[in-house]
Protein backbone atom coordinates (compact mmCIF):
# COMPACT_ATOMS: atom_id res chain seq x y z
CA UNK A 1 -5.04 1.70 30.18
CA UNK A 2 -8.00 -1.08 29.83
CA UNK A 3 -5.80 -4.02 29.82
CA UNK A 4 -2.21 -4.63 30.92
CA UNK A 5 -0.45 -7.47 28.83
CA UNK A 6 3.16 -7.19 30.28
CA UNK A 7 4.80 -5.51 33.44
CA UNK A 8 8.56 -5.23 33.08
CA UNK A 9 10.97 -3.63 35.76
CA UNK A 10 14.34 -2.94 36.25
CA UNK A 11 17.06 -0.41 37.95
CA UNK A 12 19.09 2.35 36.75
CA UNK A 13 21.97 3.98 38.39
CA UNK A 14 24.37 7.29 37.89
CA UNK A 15 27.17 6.49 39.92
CA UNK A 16 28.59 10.14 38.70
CA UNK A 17 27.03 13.33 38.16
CA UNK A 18 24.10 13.27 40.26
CA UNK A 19 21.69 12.74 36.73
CA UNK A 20 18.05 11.72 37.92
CA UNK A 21 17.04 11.12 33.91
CA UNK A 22 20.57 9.23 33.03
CA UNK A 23 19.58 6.74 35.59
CA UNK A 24 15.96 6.72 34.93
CA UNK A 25 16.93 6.52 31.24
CA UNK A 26 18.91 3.47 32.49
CA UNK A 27 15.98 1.80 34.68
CA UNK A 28 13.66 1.85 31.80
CA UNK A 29 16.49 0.79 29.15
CA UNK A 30 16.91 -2.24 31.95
CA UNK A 31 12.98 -3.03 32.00
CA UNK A 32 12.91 -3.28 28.77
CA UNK A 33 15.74 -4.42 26.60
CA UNK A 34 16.14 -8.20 27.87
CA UNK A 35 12.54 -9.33 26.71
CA UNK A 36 10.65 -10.24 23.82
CA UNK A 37 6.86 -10.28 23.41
CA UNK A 38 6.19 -11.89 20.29
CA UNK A 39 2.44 -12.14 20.62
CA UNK A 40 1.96 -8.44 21.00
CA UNK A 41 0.83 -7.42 17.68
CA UNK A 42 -1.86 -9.67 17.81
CA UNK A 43 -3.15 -8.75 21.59
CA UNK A 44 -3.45 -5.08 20.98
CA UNK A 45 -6.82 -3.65 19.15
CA UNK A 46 -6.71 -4.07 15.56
CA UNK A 47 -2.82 -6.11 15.33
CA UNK A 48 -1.73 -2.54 15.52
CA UNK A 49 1.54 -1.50 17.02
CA UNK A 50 -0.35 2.52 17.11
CA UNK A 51 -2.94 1.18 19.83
CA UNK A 52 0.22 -0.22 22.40
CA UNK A 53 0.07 2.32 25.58
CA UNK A 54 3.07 2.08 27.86
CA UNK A 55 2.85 3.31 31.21
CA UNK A 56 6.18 4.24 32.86
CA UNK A 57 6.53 4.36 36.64
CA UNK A 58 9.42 5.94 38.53
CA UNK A 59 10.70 5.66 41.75
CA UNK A 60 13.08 8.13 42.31
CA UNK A 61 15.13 9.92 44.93
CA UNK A 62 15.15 13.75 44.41
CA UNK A 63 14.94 15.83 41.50
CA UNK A 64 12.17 15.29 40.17
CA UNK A 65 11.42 18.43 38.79
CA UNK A 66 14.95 18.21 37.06
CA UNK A 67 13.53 14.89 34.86
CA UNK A 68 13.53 14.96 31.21
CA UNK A 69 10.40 13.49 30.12
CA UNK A 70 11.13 13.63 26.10
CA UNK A 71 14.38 11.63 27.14
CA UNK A 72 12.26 8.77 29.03
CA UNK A 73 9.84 8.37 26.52
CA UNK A 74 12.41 8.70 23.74
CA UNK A 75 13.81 5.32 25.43
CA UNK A 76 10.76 3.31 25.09
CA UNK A 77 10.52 1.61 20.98
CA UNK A 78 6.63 1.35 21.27
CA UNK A 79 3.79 2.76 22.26
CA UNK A 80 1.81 5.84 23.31
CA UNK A 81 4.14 6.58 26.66
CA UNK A 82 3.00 8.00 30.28
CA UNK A 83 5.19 8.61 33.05
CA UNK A 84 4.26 8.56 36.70
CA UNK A 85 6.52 9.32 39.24
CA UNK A 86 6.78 8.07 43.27
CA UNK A 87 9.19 8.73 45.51
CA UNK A 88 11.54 5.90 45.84
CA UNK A 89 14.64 4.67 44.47
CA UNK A 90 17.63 5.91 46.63
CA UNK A 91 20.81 8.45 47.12
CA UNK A 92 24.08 6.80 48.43
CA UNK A 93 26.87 7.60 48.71
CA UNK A 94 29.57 6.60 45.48
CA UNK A 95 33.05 7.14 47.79
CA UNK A 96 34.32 9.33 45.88
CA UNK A 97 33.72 12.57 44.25
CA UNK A 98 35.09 13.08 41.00
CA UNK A 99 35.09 16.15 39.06
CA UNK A 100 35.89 14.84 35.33
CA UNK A 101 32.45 13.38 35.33
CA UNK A 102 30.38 16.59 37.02
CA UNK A 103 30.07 15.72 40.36
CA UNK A 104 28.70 18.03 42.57
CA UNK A 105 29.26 15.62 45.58
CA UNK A 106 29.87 12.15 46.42
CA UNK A 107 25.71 10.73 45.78
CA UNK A 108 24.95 7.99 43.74
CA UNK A 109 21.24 8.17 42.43
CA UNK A 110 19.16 4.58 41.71
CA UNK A 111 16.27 4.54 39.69
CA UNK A 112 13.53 1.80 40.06
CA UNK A 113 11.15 2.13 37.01
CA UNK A 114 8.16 -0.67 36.35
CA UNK A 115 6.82 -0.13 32.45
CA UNK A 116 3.59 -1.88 31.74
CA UNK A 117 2.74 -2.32 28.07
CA UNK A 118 -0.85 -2.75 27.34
CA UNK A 119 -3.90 -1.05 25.43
């Protein structure tokens, strides 16, 4: 990316299920879906929505070869999409395991996911 315009961030959790892409899915949906950048268009090369990269970044806790890529980048309106991942984000512990929603044990997985939007 030559420029960065925006950096948005945000968490995702899956309290149930033990889902590394629901709550990354989550995260990103988080970054991104309380802002507005109006003045977009007319930043990026050409007033062109086509020439918007976003760069995804992931902090997560395990899994990461379990991550559905199309998924992330299916939750992102915009752009030409990367993902990066880092460890991060954290396992904890939900109290409670609970077999109606596919727990395999009692861990909660959070997601920390920074998206910067540029060209």
């Amino acid at each position: 990316m030559k420029e960065i315009i925006f950096i948005q961030t945000g968490t995702g959790i899956d309290v149930h299920g033990q889902n590394v892409t629901k709550a990354s899915v989550r995260a990103v949906e988080n970054a991104i879906h309380s802002n507005s950048m109006p003045g977009i268009q007319q930043a990026l090369p050409d007033e062109s929505l086509d020439n918007m990269k976003t760069h995804v970044k992931l902090a997560i806790p395990c899994d990461h070869d379990e991550l559905n890529h199309k998924k992330i980048k299916e939750a992102v309106p915009y752009g030409d999409v990367e993902i990066k991942l880092v460890d991060g984000g954290m396992r904890t512990t939900s109290g409670v395991v609970l077999n109606e929603e596919d727990d395999h044990n009692d861990q909660m997985y959070i997601v920390n996911a920074s998206i910067e939007v540029g060209y």
